[in-house]
Structure formats: C-alpha cells, structure tokens
N, C-alpha and C. Protein backbone atom coordinates (compact mmCIF):
# COMPACT_ATOMS: atom_id res chain seq x y z
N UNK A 1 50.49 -12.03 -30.63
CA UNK A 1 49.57 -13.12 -30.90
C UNK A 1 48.21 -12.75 -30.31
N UNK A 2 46.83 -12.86 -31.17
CA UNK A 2 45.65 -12.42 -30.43
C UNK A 2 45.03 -13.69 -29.42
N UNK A 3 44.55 -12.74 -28.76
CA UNK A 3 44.25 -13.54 -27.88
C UNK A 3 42.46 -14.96 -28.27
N UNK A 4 42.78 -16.13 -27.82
CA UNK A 4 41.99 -16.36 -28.08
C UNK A 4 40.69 -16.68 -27.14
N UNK A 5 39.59 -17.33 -27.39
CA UNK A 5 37.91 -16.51 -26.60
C UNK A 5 38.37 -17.93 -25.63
N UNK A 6 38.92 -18.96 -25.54
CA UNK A 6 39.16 -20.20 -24.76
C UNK A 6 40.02 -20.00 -24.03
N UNK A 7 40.63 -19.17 -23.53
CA UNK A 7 41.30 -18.98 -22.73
C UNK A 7 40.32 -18.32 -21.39
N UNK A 8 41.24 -19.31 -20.29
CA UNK A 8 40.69 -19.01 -19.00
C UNK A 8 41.51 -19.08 -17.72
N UNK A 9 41.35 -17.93 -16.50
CA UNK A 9 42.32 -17.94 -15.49
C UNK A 9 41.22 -18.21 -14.43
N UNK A 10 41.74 -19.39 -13.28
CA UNK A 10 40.77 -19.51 -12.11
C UNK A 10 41.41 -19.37 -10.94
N UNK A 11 40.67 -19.24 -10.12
CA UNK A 11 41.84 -19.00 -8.74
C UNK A 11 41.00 -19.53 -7.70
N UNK A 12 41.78 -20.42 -6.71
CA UNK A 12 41.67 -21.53 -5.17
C UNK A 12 42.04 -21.00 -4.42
N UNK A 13 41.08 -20.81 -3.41
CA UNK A 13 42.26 -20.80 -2.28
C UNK A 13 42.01 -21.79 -1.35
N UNK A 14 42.75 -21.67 -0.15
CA UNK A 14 43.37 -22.71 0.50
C UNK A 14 42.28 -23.32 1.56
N UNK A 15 41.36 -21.79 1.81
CA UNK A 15 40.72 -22.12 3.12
C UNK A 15 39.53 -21.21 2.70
N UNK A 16 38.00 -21.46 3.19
CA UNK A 16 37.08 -21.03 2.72
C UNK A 16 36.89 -18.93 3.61
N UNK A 17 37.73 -19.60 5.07
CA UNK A 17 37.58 -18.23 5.45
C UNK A 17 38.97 -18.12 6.23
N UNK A 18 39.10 -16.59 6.80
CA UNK A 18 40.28 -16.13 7.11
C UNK A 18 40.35 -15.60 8.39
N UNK A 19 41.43 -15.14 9.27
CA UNK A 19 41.16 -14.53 10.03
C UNK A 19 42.85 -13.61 10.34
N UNK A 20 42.42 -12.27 10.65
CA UNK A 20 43.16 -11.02 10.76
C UNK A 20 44.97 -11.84 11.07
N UNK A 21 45.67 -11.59 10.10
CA UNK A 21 47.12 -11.66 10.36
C UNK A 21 47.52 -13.17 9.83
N UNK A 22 46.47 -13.80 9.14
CA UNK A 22 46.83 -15.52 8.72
C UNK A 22 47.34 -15.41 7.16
N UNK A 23 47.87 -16.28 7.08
CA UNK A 23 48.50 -16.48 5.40
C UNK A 23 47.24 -17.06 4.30
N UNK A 24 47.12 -16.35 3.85
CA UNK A 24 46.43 -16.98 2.76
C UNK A 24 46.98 -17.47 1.04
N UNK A 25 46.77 -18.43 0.71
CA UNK A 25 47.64 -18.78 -0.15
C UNK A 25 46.78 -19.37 -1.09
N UNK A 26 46.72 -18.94 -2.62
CA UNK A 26 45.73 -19.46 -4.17
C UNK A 26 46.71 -19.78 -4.96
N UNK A 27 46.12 -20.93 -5.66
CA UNK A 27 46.56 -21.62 -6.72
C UNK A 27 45.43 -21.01 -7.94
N UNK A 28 46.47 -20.33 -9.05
CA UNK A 28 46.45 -19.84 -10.08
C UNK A 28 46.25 -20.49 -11.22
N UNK A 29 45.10 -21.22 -11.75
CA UNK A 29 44.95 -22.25 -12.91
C UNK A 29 44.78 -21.35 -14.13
N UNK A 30 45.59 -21.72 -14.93
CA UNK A 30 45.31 -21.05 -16.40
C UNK A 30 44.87 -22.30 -17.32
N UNK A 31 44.31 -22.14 -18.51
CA UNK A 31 43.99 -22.77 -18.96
C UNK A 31 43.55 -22.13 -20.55
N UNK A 32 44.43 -22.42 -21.61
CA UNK A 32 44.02 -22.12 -23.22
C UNK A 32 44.10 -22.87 -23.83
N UNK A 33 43.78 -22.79 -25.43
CA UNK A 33 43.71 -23.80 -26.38
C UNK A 33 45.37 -23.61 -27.43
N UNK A 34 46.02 -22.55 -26.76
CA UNK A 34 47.17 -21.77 -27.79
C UNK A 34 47.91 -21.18 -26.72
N UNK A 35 49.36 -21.31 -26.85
CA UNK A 35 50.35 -20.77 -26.10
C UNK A 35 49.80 -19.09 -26.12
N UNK A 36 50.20 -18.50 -24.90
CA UNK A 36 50.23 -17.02 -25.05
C UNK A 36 51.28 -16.34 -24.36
N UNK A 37 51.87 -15.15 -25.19
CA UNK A 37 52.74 -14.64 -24.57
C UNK A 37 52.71 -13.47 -23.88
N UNK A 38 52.93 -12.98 -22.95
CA UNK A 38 52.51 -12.44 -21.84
C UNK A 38 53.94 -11.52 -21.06
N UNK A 39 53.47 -10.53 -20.45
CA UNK A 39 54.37 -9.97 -19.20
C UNK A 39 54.21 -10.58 -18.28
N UNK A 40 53.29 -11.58 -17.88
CA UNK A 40 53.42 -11.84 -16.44
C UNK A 40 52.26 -12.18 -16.24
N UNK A 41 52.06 -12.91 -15.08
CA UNK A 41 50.91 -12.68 -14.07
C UNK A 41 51.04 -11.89 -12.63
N UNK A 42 50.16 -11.41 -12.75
CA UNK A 42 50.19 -10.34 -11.12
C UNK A 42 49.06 -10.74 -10.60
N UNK A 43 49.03 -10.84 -9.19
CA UNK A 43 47.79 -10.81 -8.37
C UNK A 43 47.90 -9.31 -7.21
N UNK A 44 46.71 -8.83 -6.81
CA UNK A 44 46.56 -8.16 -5.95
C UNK A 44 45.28 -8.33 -4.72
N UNK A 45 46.14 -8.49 -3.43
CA UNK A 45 44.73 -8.15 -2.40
C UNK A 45 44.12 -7.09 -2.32
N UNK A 46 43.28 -6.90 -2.11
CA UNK A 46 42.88 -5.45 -1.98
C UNK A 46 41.67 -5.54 -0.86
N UNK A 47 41.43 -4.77 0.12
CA UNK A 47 40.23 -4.22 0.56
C UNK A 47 39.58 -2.76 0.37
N UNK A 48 38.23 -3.27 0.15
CA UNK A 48 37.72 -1.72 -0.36
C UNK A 48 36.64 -1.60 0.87
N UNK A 49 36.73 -0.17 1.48
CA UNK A 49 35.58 0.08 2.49
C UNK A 49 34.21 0.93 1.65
N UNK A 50 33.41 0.71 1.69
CA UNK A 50 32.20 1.30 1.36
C UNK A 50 32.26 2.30 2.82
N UNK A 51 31.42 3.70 2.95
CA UNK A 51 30.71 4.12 3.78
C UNK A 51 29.89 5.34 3.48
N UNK A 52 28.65 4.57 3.80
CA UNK A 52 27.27 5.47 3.74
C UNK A 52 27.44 6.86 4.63
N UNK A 53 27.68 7.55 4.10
CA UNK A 53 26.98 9.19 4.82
C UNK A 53 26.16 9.94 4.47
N UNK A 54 25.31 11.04 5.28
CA UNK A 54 24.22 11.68 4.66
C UNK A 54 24.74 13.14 5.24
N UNK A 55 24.07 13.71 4.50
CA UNK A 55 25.09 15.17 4.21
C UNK A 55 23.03 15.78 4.61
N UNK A 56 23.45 16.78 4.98
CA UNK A 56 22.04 17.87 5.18
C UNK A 56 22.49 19.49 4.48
N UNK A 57 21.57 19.81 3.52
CA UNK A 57 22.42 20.98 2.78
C UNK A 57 21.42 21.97 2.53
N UNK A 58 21.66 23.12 2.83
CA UNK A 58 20.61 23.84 3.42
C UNK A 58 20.28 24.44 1.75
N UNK A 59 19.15 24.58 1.45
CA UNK A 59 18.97 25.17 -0.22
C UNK A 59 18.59 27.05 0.09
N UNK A 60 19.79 27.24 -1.21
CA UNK A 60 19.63 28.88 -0.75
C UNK A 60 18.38 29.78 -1.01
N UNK A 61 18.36 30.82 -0.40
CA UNK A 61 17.07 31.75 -0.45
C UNK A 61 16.19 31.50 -1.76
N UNK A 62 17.06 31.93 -3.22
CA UNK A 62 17.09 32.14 -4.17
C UNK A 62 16.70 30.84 -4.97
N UNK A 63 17.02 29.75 -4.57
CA UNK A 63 16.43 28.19 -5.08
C UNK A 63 15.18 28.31 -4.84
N UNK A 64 14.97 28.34 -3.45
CA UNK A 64 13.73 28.68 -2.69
C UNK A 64 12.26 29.33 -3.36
N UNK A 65 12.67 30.75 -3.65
CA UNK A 65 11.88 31.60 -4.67
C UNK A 65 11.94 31.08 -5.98
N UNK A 66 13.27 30.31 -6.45
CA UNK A 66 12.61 29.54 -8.13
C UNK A 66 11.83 28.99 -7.95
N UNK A 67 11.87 28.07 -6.80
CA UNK A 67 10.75 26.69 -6.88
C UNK A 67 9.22 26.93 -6.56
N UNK A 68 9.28 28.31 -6.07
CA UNK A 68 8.00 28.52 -5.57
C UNK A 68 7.74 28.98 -6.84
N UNK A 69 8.32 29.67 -7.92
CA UNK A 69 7.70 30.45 -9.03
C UNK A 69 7.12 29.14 -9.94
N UNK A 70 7.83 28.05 -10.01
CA UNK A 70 7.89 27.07 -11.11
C UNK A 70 6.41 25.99 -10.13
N UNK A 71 5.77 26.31 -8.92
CA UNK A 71 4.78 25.52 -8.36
C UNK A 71 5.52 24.76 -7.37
N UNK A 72 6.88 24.48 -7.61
CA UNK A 72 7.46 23.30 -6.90
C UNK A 72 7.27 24.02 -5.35
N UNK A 73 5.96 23.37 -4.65
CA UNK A 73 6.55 23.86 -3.24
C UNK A 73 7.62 23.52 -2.16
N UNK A 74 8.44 24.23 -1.43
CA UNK A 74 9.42 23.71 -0.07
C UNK A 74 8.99 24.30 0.77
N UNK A 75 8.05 23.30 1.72
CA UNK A 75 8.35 23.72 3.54
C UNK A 75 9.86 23.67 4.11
N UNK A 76 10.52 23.36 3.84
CA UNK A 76 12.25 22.98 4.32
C UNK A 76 13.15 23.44 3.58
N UNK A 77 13.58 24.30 4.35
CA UNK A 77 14.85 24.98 3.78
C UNK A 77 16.11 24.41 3.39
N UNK A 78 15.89 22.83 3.41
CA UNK A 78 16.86 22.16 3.80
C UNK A 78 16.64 20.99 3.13
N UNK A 79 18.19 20.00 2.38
CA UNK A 79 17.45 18.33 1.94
C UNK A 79 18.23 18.06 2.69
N UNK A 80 18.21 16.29 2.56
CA UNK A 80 19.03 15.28 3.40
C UNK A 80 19.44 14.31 2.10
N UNK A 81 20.63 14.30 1.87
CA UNK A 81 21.41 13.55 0.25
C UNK A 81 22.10 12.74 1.19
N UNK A 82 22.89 11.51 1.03
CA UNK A 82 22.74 9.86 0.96
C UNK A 82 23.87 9.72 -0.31
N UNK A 83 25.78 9.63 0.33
CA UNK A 83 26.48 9.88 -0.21
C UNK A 83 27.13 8.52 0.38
N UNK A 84 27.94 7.56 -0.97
CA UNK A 84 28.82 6.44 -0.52
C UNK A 84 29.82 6.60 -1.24
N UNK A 85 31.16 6.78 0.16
CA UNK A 85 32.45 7.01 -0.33
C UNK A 85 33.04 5.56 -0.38
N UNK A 86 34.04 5.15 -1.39
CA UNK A 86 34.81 4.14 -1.14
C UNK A 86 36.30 4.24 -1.06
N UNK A 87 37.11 3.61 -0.58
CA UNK A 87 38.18 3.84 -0.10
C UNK A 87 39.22 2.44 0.06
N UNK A 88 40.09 2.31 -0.64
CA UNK A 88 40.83 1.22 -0.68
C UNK A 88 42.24 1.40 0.53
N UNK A 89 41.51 0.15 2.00
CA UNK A 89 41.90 0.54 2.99
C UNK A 89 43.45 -0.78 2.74
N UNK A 90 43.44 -1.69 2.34
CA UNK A 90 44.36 -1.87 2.41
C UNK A 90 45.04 -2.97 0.86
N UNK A 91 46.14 -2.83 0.50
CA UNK A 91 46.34 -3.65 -1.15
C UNK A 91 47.75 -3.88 -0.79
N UNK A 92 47.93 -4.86 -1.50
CA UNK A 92 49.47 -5.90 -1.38
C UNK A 92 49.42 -6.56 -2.84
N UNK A 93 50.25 -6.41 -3.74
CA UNK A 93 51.07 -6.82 -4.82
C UNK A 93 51.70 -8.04 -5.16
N UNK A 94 51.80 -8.82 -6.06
CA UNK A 94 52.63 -9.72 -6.51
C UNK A 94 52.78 -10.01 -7.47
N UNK A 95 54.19 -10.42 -8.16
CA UNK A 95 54.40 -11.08 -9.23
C UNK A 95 54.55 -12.44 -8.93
N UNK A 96 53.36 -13.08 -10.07
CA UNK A 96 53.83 -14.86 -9.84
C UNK A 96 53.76 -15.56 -10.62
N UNK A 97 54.71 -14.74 -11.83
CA UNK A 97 55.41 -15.03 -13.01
C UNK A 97 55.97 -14.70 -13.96
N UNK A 98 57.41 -14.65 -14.40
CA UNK A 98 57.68 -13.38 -15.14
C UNK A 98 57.45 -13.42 -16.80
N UNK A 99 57.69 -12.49 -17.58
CA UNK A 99 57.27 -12.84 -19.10
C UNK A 99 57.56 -14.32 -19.32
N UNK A 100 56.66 -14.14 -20.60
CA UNK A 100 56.99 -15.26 -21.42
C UNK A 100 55.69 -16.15 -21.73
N UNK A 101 55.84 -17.48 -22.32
CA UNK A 101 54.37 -18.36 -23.43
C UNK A 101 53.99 -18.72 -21.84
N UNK A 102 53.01 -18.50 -21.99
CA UNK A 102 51.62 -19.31 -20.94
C UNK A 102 51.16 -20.53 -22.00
N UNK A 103 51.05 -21.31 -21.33
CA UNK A 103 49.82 -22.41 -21.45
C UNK A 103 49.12 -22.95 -20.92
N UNK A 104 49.00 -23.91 -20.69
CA UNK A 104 47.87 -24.59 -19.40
C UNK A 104 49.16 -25.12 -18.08
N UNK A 105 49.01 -24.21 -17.42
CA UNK A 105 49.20 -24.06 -15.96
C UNK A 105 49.25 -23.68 -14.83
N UNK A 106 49.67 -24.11 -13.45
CA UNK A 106 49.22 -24.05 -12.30
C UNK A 106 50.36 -23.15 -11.48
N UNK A 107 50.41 -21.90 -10.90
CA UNK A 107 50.85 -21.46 -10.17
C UNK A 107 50.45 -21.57 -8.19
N UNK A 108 51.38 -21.03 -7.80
CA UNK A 108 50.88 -20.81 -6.23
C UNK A 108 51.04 -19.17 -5.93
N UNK A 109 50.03 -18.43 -5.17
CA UNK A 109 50.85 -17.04 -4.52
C UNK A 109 50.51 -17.35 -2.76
N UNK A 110 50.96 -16.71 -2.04
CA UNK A 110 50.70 -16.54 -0.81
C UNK A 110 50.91 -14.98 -0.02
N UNK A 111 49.89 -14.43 0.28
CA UNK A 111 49.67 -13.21 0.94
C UNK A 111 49.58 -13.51 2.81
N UNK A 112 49.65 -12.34 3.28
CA UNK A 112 49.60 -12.71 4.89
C UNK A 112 48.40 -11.07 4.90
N UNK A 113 47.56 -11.32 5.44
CA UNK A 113 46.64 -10.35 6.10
C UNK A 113 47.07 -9.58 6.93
N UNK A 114 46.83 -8.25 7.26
CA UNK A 114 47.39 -7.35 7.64
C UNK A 114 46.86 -8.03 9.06
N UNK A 115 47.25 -7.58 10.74
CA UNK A 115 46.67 -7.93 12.20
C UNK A 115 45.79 -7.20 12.07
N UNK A 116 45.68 -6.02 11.70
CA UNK A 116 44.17 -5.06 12.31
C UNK A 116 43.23 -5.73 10.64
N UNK A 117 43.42 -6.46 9.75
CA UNK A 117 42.09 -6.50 8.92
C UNK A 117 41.12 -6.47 9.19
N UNK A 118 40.17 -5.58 8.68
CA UNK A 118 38.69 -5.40 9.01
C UNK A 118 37.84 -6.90 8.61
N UNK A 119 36.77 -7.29 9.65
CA UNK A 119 36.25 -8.37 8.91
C UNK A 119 35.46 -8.34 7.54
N UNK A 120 34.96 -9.30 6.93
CA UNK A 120 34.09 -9.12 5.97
C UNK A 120 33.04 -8.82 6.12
N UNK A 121 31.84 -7.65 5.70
CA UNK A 121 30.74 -7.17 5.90
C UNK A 121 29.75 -7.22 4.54
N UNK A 122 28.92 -7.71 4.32
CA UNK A 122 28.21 -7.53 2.65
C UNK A 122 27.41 -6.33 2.76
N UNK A 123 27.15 -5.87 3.94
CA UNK A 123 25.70 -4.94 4.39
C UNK A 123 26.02 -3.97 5.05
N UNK A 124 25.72 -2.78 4.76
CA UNK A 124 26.03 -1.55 5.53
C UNK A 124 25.63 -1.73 7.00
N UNK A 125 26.14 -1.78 8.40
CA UNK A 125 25.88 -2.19 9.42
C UNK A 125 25.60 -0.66 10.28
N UNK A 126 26.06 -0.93 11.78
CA UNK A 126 25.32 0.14 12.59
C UNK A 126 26.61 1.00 12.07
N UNK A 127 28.00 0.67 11.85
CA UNK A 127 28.48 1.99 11.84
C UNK A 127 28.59 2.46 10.38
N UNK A 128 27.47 2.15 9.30
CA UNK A 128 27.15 2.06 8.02
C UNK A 128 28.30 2.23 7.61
N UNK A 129 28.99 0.78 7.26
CA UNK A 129 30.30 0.44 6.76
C UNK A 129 30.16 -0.86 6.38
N UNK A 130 30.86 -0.87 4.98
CA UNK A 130 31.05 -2.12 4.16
C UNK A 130 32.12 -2.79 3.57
N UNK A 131 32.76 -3.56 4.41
CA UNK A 131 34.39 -4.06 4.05
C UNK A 131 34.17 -5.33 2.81
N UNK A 132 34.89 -5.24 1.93
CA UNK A 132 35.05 -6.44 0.86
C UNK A 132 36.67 -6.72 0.97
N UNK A 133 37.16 -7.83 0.69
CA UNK A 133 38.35 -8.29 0.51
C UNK A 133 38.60 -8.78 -0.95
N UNK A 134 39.14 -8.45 -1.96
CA UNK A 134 38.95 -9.47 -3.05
C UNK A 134 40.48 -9.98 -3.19
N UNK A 135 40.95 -10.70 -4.19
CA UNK A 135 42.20 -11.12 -5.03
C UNK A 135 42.20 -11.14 -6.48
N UNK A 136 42.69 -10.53 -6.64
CA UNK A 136 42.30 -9.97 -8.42
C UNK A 136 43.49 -10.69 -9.16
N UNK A 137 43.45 -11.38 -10.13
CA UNK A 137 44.57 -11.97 -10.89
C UNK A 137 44.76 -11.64 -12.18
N UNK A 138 45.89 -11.28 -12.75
CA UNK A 138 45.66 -10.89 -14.34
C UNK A 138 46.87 -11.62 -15.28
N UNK A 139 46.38 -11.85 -16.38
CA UNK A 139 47.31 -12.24 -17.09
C UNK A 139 47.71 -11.07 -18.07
N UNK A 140 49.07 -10.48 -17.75
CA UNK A 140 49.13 -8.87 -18.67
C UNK A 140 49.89 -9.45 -20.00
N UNK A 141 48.75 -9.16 -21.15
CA UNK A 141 48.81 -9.54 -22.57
C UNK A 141 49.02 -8.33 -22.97
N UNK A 142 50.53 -8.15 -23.99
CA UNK A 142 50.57 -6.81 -24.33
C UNK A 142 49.73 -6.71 -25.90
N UNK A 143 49.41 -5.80 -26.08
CA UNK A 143 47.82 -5.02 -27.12
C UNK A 143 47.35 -6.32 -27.30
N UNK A 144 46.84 -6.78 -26.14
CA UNK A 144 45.49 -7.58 -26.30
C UNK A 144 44.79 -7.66 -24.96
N UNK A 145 43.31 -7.73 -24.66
CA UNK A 145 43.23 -7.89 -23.58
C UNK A 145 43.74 -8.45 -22.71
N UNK A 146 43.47 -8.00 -21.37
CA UNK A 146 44.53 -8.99 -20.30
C UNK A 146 43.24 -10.05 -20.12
N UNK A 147 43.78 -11.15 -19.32
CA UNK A 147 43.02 -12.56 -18.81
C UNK A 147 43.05 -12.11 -17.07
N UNK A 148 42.07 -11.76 -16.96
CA UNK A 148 41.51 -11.28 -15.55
C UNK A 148 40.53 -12.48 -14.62
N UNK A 149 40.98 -12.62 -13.27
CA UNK A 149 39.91 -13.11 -12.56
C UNK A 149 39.86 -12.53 -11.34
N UNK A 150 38.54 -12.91 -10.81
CA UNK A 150 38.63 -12.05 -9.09
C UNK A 150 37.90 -13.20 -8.44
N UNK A 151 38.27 -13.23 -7.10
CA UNK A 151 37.47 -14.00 -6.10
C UNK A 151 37.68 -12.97 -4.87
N UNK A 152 36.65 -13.45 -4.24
CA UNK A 152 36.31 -12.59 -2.62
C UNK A 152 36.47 -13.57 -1.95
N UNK A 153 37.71 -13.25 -0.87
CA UNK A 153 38.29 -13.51 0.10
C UNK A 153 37.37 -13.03 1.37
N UNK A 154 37.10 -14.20 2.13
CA UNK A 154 36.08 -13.26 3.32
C UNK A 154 37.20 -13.76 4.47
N UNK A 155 37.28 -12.44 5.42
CA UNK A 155 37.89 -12.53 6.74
C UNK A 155 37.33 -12.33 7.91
N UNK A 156 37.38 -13.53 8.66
CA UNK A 156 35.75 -13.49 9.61
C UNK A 156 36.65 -12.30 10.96
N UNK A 157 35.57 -12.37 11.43
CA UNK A 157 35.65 -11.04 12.71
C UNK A 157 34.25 -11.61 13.72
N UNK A 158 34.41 -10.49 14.39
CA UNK A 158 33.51 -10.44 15.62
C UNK A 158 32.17 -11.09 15.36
C-alpha cells in the first residue's frame, strides 16, 4: 500500500532534560488518514561526538617549486587543515511494535542512559568537543518510504 503525504510520527518525552544513568521514556504518536502496513516501529538513542582537530602537514619540496613556478608564493613549508571527526559514542535499540496496519496511535518506549553519559554540548568547547543525544523513530514501510522522526534529547552535566 503507498504511502500516503498525511501521514505523521511525533515523539514526547517525559522530561525536558536528563541526567547521566536516568530513564527516559517517549510516547510515540502516529497519526494518518489510511491504515498502513508496516514491519514495525523501532526507535534508537544514539549519541554522536563531534571533535575538532587540526592536523599541520608539512608541503613537499616539489609542491613548493610548482607553486613558485605558477606565482603562487609560500613562505611556509607547512599548512594548518581543521578536520571534524564524528563518532557514535553510544546507541541502544528498540522494538515498540511488531508488524502489522498502523493507524492513528499512541505507543510508549523507555531507555535508561548509560552512568558515564556525556552531557549535552551544541558548541565546540575548550576540549573542542561536541556531544548530541538524539532518539530517532521510524516507521519501517516495506518499498515505501519509512515514516521517520527525531528529537534531541539533552543530558545536563557540569
């Protein structure tokens, strides 16, 4: 069955903020104009770390002498490049619902935060590091798009 453009997944949660090792728990609102049939809904936590590094890379002899031939002058044998790795430090899984017709309704999931969770950061800080928390929800529609939502979960810290 295709999917239709009125269909919508929202997600609550319980408490506006969090803190390292607490339960957090969302209510899953679906909402269409037409039954849909589906594998499931899954949610996932996930944290992703951003971190800024700068790399210094010395340019060889031979770069050196192109750039001088082409006008480009270098006093510095050397640049400074400005590299952001990301890294998914921590993710937890769920099913919270198994196949079958969706229509307009309300689920619950509940996750528990790892004790060491990093807090939430929006801004590369002094140790140029950037923690996000999200909860990603999907409705898996087979050959049709899935019904996706995300919210950011913030977990306070220091």
């Amino acid at each position: 069955m295709p999917l239709n453009m009125s269909s919508s997944l929202k997600i609550f949660l319980n408490k506006s903020s969090y803190n390292a090792g607490e339960e957090l728990e969302a209510t899953i609102q679906f909402n269409t104009d037409k039954p849909i049939n589906a594998r499931g809904i899954f949610a996932e936590l996930t944290c992703t770390e951003k971190k800024k590094q700068k790399y210094t890379r010395a340019i060889p002899r031979a770069e050196v002498e192109e750039r001088k031939k082409l006008g480009l002058y270098t006093e510095v044998p050397y640049t400074y490049e400005e590299r952001i790795d990301t890294n998914r430090i921590s993710f937890q899984e769920k099913k919270v619902a198994d196949s079958g017709e969706f229509s307009n309704s309300e689920y619950k999931v509940k996750f528990t935060l790892p004790r060491n969770a990093q807090p939430t950061s929006h801004d590369f800080g002094h140790d140029n590091k950037q923690v996000k928390w999200n909860l990603h929800v999907k409705l898996d529609v087979p050959f049709a798009f899935d019904v996706k939502a995300d919210h950011e979960v913030f977990v306070s810290g220091l």
